[in-house]
C-alpha atoms as a PDB file:
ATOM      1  CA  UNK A   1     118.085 123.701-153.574  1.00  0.00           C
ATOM      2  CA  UNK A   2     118.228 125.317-156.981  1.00  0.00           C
ATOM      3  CA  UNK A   3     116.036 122.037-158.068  1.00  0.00           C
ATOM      4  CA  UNK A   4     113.329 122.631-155.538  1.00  0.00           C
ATOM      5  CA  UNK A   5     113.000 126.222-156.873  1.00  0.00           C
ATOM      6  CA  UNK A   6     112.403 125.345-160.093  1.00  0.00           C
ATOM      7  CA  UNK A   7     110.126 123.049-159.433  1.00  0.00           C
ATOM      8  CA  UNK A   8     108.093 125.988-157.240  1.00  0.00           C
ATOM      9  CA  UNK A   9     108.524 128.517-160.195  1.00  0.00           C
ATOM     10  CA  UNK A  10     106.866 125.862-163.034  1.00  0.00           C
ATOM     11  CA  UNK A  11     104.143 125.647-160.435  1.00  0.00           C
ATOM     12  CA  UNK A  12     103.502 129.569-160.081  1.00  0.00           C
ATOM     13  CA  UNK A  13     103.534 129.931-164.070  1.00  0.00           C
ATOM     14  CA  UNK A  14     101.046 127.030-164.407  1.00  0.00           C
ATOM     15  CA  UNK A  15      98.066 128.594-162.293  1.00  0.00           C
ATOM     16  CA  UNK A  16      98.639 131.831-163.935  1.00  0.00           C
ATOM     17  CA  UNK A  17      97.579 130.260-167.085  1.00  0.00           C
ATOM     18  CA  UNK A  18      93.764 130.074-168.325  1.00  0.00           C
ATOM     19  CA  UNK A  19      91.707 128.726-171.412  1.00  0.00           C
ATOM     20  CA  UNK A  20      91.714 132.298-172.627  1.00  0.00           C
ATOM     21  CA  UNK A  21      95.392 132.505-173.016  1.00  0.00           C
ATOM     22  CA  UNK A  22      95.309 129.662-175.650  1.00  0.00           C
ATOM     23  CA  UNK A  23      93.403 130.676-179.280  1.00  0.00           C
ATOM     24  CA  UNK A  24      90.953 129.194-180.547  1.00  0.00           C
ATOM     25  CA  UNK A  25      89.523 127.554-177.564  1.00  0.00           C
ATOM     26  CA  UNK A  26      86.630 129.490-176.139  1.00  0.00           C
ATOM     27  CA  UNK A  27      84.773 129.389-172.595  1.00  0.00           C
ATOM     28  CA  UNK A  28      81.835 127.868-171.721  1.00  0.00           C
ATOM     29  CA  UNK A  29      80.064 126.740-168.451  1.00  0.00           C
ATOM     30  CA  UNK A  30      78.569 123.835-168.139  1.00  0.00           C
ATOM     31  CA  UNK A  31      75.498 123.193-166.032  1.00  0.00           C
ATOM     32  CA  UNK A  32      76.328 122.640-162.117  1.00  0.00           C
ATOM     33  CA  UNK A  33      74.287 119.407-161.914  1.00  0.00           C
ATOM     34  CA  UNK A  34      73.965 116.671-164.941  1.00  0.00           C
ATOM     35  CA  UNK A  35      71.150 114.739-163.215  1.00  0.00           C
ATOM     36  CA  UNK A  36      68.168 117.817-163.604  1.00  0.00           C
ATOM     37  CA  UNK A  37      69.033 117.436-167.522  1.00  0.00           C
ATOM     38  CA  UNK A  38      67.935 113.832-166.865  1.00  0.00           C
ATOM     39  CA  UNK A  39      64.131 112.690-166.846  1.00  0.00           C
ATOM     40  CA  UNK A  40      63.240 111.443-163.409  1.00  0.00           C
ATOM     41  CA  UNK A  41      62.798 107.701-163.455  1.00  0.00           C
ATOM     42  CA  UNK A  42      61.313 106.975-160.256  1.00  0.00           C
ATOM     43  CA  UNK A  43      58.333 104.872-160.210  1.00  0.00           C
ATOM     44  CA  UNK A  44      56.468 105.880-157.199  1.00  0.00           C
ATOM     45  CA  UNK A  45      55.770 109.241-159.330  1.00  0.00           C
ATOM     46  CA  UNK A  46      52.439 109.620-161.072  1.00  0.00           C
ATOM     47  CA  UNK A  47      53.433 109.515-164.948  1.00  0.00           C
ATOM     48  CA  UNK A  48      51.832 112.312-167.010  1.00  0.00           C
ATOM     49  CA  UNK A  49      50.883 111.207-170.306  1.00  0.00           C
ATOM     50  CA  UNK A  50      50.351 113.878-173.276  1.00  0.00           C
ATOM     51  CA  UNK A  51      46.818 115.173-173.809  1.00  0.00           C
ATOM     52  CA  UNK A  52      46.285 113.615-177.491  1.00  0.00           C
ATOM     53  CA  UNK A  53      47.449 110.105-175.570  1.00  0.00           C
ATOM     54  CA  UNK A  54      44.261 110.554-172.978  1.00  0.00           C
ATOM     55  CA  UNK A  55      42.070 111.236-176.150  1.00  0.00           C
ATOM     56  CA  UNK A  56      42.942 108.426-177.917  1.00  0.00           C
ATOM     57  CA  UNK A  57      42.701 105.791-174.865  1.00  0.00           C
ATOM     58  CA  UNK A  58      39.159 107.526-174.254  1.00  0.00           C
ATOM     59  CA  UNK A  59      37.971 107.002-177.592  1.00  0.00           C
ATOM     60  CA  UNK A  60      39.236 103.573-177.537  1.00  0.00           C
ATOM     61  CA  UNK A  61      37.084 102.455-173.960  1.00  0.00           C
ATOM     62  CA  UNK A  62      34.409 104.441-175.725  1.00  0.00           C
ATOM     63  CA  UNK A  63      33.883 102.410-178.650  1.00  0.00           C
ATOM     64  CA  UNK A  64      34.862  99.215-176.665  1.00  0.00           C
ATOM     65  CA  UNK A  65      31.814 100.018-174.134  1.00  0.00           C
ATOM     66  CA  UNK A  66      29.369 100.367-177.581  1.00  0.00           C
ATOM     67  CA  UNK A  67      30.366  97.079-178.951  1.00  0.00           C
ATOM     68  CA  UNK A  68      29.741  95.018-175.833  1.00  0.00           C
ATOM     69  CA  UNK A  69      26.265  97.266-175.721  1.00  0.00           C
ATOM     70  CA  UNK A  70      25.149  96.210-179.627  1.00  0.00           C
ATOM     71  CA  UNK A  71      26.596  92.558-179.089  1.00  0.00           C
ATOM     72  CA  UNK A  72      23.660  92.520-175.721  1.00  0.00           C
ATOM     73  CA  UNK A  73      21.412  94.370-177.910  1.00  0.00           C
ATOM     74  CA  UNK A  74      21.409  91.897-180.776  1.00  0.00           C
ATOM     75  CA  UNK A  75      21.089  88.618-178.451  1.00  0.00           C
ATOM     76  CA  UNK A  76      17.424  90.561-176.495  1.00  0.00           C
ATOM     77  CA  UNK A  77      15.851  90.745-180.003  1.00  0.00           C
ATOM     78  CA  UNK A  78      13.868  88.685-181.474  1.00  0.00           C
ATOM     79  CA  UNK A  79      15.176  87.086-184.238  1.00  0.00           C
ATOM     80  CA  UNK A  80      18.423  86.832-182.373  1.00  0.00           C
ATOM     81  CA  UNK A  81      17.213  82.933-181.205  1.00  0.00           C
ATOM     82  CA  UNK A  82      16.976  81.482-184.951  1.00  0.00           C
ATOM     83  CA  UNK A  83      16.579  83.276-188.314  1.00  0.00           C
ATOM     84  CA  UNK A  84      12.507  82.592-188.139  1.00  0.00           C
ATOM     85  CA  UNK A  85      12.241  85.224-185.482  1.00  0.00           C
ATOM     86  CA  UNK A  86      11.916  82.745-182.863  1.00  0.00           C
ATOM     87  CA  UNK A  87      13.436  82.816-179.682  1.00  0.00           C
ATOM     88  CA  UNK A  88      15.215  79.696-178.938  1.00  0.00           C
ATOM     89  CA  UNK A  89      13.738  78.628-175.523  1.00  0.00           C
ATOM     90  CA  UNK A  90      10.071  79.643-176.759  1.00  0.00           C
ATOM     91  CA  UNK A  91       7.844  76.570-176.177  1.00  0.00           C
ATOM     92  CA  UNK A  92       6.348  74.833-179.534  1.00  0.00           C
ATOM     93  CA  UNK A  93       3.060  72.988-179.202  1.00  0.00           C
ATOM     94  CA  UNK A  94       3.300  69.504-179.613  1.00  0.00           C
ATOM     95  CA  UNK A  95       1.078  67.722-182.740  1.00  0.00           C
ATOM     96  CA  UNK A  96      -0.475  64.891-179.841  1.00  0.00           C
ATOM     97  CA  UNK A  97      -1.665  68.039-177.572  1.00  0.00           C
ATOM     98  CA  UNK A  98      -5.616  68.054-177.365  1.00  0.00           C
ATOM     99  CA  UNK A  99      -7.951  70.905-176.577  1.00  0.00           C
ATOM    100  CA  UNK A 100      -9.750  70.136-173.057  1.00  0.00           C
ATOM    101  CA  UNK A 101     -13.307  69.029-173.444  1.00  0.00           C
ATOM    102  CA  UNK A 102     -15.917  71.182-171.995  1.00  0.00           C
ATOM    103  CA  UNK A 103     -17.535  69.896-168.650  1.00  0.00           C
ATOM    104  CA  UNK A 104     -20.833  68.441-169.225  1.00  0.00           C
ATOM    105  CA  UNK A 105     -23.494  68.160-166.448  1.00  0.00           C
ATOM    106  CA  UNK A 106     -24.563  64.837-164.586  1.00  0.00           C
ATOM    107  CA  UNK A 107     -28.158  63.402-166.376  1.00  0.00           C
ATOM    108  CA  UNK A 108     -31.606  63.520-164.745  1.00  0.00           C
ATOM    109  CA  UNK A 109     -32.690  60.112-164.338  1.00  0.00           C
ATOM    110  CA  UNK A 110     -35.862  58.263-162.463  1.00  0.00           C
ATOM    111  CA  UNK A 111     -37.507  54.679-162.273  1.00  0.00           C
ATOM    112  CA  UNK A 112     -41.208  54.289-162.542  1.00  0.00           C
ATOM    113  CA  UNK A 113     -43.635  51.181-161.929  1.00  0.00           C
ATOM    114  CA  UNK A 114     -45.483  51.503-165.120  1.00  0.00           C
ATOM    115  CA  UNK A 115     -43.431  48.457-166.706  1.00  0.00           C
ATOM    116  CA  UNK A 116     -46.823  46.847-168.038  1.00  0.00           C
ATOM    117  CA  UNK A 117     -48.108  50.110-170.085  1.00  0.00           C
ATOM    118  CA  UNK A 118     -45.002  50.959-171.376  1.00  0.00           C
ATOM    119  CA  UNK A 119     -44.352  47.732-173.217  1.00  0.00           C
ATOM    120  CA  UNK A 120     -47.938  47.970-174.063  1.00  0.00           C
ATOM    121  CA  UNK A 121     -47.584  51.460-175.595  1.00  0.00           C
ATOM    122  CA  UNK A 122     -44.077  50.880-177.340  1.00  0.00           C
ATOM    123  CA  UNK A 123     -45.887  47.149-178.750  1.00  0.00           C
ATOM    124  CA  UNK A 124     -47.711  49.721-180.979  1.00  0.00           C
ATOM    125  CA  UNK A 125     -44.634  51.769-182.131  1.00  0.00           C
ATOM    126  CA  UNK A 126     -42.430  51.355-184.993  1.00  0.00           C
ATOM    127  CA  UNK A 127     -38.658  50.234-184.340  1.00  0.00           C
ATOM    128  CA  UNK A 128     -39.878  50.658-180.639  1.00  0.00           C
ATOM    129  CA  UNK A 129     -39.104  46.903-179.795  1.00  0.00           C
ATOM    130  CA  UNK A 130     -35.168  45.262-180.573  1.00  0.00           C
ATOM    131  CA  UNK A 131     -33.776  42.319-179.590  1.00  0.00           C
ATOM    132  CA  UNK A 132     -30.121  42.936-179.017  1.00  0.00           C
ATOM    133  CA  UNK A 133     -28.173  39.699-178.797  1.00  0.00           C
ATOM    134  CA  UNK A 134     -25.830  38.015-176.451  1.00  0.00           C
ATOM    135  CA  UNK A 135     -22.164  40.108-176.557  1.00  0.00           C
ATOM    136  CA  UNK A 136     -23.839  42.795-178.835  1.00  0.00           C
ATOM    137  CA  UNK A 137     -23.985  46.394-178.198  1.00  0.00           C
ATOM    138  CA  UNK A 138     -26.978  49.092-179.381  1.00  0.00           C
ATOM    139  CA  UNK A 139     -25.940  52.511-179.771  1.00  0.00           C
ATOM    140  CA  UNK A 140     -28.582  55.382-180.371  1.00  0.00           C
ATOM    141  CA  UNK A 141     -27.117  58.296-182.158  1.00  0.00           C
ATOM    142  CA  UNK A 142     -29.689  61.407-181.196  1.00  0.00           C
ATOM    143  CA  UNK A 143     -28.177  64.513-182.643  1.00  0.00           C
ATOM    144  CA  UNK A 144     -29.327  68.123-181.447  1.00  0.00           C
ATOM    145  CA  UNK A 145     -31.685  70.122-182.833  1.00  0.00           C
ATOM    146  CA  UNK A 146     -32.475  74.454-182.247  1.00  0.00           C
ATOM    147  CA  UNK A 147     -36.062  73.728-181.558  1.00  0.00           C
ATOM    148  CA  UNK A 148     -35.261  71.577-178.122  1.00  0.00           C
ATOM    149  CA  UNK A 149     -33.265  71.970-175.457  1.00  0.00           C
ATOM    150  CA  UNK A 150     -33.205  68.336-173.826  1.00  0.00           C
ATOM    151  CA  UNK A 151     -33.273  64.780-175.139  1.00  0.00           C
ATOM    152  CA  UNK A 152     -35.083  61.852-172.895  1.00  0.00           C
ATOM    153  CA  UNK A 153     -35.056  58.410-172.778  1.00  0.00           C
ATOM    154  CA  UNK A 154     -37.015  55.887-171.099  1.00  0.00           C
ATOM    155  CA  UNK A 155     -36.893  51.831-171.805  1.00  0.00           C
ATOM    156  CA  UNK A 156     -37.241  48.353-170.178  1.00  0.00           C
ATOM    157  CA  UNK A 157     -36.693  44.705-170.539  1.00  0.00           C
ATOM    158  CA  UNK A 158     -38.116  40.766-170.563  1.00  0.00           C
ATOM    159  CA  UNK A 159     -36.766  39.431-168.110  1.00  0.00           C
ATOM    160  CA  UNK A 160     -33.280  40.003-167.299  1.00  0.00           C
ATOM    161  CA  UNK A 161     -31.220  43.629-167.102  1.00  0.00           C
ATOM    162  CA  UNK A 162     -28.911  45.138-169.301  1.00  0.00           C
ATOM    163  CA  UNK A 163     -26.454  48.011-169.366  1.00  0.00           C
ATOM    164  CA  UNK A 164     -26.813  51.222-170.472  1.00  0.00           C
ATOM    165  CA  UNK A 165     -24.752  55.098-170.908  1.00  0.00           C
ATOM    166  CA  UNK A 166     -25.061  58.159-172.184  1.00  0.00           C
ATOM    167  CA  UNK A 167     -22.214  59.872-173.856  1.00  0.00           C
ATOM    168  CA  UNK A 168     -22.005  63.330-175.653  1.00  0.00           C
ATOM    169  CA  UNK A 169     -20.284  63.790-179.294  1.00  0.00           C
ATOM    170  CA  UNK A 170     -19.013  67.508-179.174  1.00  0.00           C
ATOM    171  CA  UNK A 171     -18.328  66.813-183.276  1.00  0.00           C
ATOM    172  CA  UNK A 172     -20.404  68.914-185.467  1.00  0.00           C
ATOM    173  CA  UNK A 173     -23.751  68.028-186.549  1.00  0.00           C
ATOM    174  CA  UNK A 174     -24.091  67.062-190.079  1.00  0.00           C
ATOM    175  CA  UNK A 175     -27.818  65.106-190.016  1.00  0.00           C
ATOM    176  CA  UNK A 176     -30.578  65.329-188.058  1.00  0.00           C
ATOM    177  CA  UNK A 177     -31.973  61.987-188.295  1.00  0.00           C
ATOM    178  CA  UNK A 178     -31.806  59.479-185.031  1.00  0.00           C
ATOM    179  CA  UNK A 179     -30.093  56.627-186.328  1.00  0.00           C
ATOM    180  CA  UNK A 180     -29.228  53.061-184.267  1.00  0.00           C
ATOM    181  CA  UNK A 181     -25.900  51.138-184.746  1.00  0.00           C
ATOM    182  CA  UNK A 182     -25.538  47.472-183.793  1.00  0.00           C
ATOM    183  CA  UNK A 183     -22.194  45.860-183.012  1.00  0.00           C
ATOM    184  CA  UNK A 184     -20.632  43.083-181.520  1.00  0.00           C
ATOM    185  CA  UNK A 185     -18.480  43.702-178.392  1.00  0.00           C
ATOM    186  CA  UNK A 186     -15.366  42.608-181.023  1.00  0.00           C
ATOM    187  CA  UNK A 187     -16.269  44.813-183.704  1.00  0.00           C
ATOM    188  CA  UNK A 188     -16.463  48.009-180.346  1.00  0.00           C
ATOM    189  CA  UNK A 189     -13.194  47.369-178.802  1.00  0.00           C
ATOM    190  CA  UNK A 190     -12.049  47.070-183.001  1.00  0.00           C
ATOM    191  CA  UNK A 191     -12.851  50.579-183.362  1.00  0.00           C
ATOM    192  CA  UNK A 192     -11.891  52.229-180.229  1.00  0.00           C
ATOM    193  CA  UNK A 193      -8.976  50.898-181.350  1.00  0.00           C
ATOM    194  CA  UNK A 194      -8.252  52.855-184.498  1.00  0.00           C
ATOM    195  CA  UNK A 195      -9.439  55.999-182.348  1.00  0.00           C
ATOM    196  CA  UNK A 196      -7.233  58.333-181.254  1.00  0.00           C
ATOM    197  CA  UNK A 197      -7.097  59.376-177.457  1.00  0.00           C
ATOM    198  CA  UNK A 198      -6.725  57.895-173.910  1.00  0.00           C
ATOM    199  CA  UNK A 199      -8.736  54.617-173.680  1.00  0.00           C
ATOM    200  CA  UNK A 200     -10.299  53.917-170.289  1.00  0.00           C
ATOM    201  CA  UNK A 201     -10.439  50.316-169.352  1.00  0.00           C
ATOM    202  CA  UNK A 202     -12.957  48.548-167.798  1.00  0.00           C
ATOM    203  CA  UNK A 203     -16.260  46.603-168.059  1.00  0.00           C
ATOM    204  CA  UNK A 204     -20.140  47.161-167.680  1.00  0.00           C
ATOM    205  CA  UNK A 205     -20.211  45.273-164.545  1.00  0.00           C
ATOM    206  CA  UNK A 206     -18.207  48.347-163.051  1.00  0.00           C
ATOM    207  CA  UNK A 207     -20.004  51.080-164.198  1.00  0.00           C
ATOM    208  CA  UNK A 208     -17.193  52.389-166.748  1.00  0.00           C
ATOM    209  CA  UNK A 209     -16.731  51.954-170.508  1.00  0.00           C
ATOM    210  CA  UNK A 210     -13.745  51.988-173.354  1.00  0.00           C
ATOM    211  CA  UNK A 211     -14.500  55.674-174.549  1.00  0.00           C
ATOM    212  CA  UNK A 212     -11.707  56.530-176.823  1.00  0.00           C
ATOM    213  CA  UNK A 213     -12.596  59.444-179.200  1.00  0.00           C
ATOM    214  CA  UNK A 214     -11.013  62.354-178.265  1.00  0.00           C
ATOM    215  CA  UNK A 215     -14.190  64.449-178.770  1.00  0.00           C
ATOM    216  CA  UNK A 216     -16.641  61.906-176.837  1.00  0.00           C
ATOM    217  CA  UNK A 217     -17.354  63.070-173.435  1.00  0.00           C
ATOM    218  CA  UNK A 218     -19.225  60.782-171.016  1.00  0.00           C
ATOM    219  CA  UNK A 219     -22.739  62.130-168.997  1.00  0.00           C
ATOM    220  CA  UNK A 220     -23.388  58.606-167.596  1.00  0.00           C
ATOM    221  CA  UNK A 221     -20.986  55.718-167.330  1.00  0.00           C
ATOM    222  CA  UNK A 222     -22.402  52.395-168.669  1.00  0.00           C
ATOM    223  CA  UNK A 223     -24.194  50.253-165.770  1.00  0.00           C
ATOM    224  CA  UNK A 224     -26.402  47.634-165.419  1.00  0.00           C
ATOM    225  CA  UNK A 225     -29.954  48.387-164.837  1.00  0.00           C
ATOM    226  CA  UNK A 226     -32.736  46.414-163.459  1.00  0.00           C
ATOM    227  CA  UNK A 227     -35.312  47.546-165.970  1.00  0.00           C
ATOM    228  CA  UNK A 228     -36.519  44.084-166.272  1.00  0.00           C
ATOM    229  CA  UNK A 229     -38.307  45.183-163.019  1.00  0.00           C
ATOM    230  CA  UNK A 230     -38.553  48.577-163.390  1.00  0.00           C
ATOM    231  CA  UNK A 231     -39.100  51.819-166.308  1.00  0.00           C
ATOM    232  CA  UNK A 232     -35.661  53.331-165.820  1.00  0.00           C
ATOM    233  CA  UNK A 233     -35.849  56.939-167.706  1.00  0.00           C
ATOM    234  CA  UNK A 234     -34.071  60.134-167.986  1.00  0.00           C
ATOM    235  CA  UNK A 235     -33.243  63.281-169.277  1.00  0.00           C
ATOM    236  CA  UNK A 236     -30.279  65.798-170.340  1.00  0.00           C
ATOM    237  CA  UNK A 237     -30.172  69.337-171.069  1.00  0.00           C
ATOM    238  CA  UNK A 238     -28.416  69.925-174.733  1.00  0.00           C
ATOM    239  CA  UNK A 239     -24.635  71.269-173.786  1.00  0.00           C
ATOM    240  CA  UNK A 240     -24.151  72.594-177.626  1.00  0.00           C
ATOM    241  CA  UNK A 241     -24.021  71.160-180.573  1.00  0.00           C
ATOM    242  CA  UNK A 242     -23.618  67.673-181.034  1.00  0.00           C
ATOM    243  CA  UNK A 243     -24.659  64.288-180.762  1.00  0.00           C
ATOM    244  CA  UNK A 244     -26.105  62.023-177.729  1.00  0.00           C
ATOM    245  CA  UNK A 245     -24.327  58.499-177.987  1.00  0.00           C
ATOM    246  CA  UNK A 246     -27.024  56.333-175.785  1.00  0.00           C
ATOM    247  CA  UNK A 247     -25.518  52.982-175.782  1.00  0.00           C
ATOM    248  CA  UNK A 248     -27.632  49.572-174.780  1.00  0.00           C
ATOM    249  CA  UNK A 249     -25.063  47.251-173.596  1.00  0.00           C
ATOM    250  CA  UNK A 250     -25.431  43.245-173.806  1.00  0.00           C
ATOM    251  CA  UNK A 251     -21.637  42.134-174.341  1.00  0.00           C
ATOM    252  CA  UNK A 252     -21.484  40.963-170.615  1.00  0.00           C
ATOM    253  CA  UNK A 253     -24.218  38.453-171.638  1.00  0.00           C
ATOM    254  CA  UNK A 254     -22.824  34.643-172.926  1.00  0.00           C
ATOM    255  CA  UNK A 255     -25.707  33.190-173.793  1.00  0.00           C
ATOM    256  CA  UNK A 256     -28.985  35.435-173.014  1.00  0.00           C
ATOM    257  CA  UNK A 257     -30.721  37.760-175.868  1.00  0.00           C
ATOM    258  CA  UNK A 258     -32.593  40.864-174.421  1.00  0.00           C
ATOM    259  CA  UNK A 259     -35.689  41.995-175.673  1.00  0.00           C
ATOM    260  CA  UNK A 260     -35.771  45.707-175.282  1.00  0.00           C
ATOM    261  CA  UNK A 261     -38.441  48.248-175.090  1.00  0.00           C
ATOM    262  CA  UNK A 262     -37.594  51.972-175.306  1.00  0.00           C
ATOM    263  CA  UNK A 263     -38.373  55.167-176.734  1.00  0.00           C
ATOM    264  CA  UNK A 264     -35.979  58.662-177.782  1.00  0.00           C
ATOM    265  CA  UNK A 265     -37.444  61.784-177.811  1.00  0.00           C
ATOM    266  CA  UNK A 266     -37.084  65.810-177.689  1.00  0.00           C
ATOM    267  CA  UNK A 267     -38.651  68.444-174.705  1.00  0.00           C
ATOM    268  CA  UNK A 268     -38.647  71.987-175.233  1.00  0.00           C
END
């Protein structure tokens, strides 16, 4: 029993006691809840940054944004394809392209009876009469002049018929004097040849002809004419300038010579 109220009596003196009754030891109270000291860290919250950090990441998106802008800028202008000022996919002309030909008009052309008194008349001519032998080939070079404005032709034969064209030379006129080439049908197909351009093939017996300069334009394909029994004439109005390539053809021929009759001149 005394035990038991001992033990009661330390208890009653301890409770009476407080911080204050020991000195140097002051009293202070805490705060009721630790957690509102702590910064919440729950993810479903919207984070709120400072307003110096929104500046800066503006700034930055800013001047990413003007970059990408120049960078488009720089590959739209011109010189941006090479350092010539070319753009890349620009098409160059090639050095084989040719400039289109202008269109020349089909050539008047008539027969007439009068075989008789035109080989009479042309007898009497100078250089009005030519014998153009077997696989040879008589070219007429008639270059315009400003005081015409149409070149005509008429001619025959003894005999036997022989081809004949008319092609246009759209090169520039440097003599005004009607000059006549001779050549074999060799020495022809030699030089179209060295010509540059398209070559047509083909014979006299078709109608067509090896035309291979790439400024000769053809008004009448070469074909064989029966001016052995008739005048065969015609006539062309002047394009521009240049020169009329009339062309007397005998390489079909193997073994005949053809006496020809004709005559070249100008109308107004």
């Amino acid at each position: 029993m005394e035990k038991l109220e001992s033990t009661s009596e330390l208890q009653s003196r301890l409770s009476s006691l407080s911080v204050s009754s020991f000195s140097g030891i002051a009293s202070k109270n805490c705060d009721s809840n630790l957690l509102d000291r702590l910064q919440s860290t729950d993810l479903s919250q919207a984070v709120i940054y400072p307003d110096n950090q929104t500046e800066m990441d503006d700034n930055s998106n800013a001047k990413g944004l003007e970059q990408s802008t120049e960078d488009q800028e720089k590959r739209c202008e011109p010189g941006a394809g090479d350092s010539q000022g070319h753009s890349t996919s620009e098409k160059t002309s090639l050095p084989g392209d040719r400039k289109a030909l202008p269109p020349l008009q089909p050539a008047s052309t008539w027969t007439a009876t009068a075989l008789k008194e035109l080989k009479a008349k042309l007898r009497q001519e100078k250089d009005s009469v030519v014998t153009i032998y077997r696989g040879d080939i008589m070219t007429v070079n008639v270059p315009t002049v400003p005081e015409a404005k149409r070149v005509c032709w008429e001619f025959a034969t003894d005999g036997y018929d022989i081809g004949f064209g008319v092609y246009f030379d759209w090169s520039p006129v440097t003599s005004r004097a009607i000059t006549v080439h001779i050549s074999e049908s060799s020495d022809d197909e030699d030089e179209d040849d060295e010509l540059e351009g398209p070559v047509v093939p083909g014979d006299v017996e078709k109608g067509s002809k090896a035309v291979a300069n790439s400024n000769l334009g053809e008004i009448l394909p070469v074909y064989r004419q029966d001016s052995h029994l008739a005048v065969q004439g015609g006539s062309h109005e002047f394009p521009g300038e240049g020169t009329y390539l009339l062309k007397f053809d005998n390489s079909y021929s193997l073994w005949r010579n053809k006496t020809l009759y004709y005559r070249v001149y100008y109308s107004a």
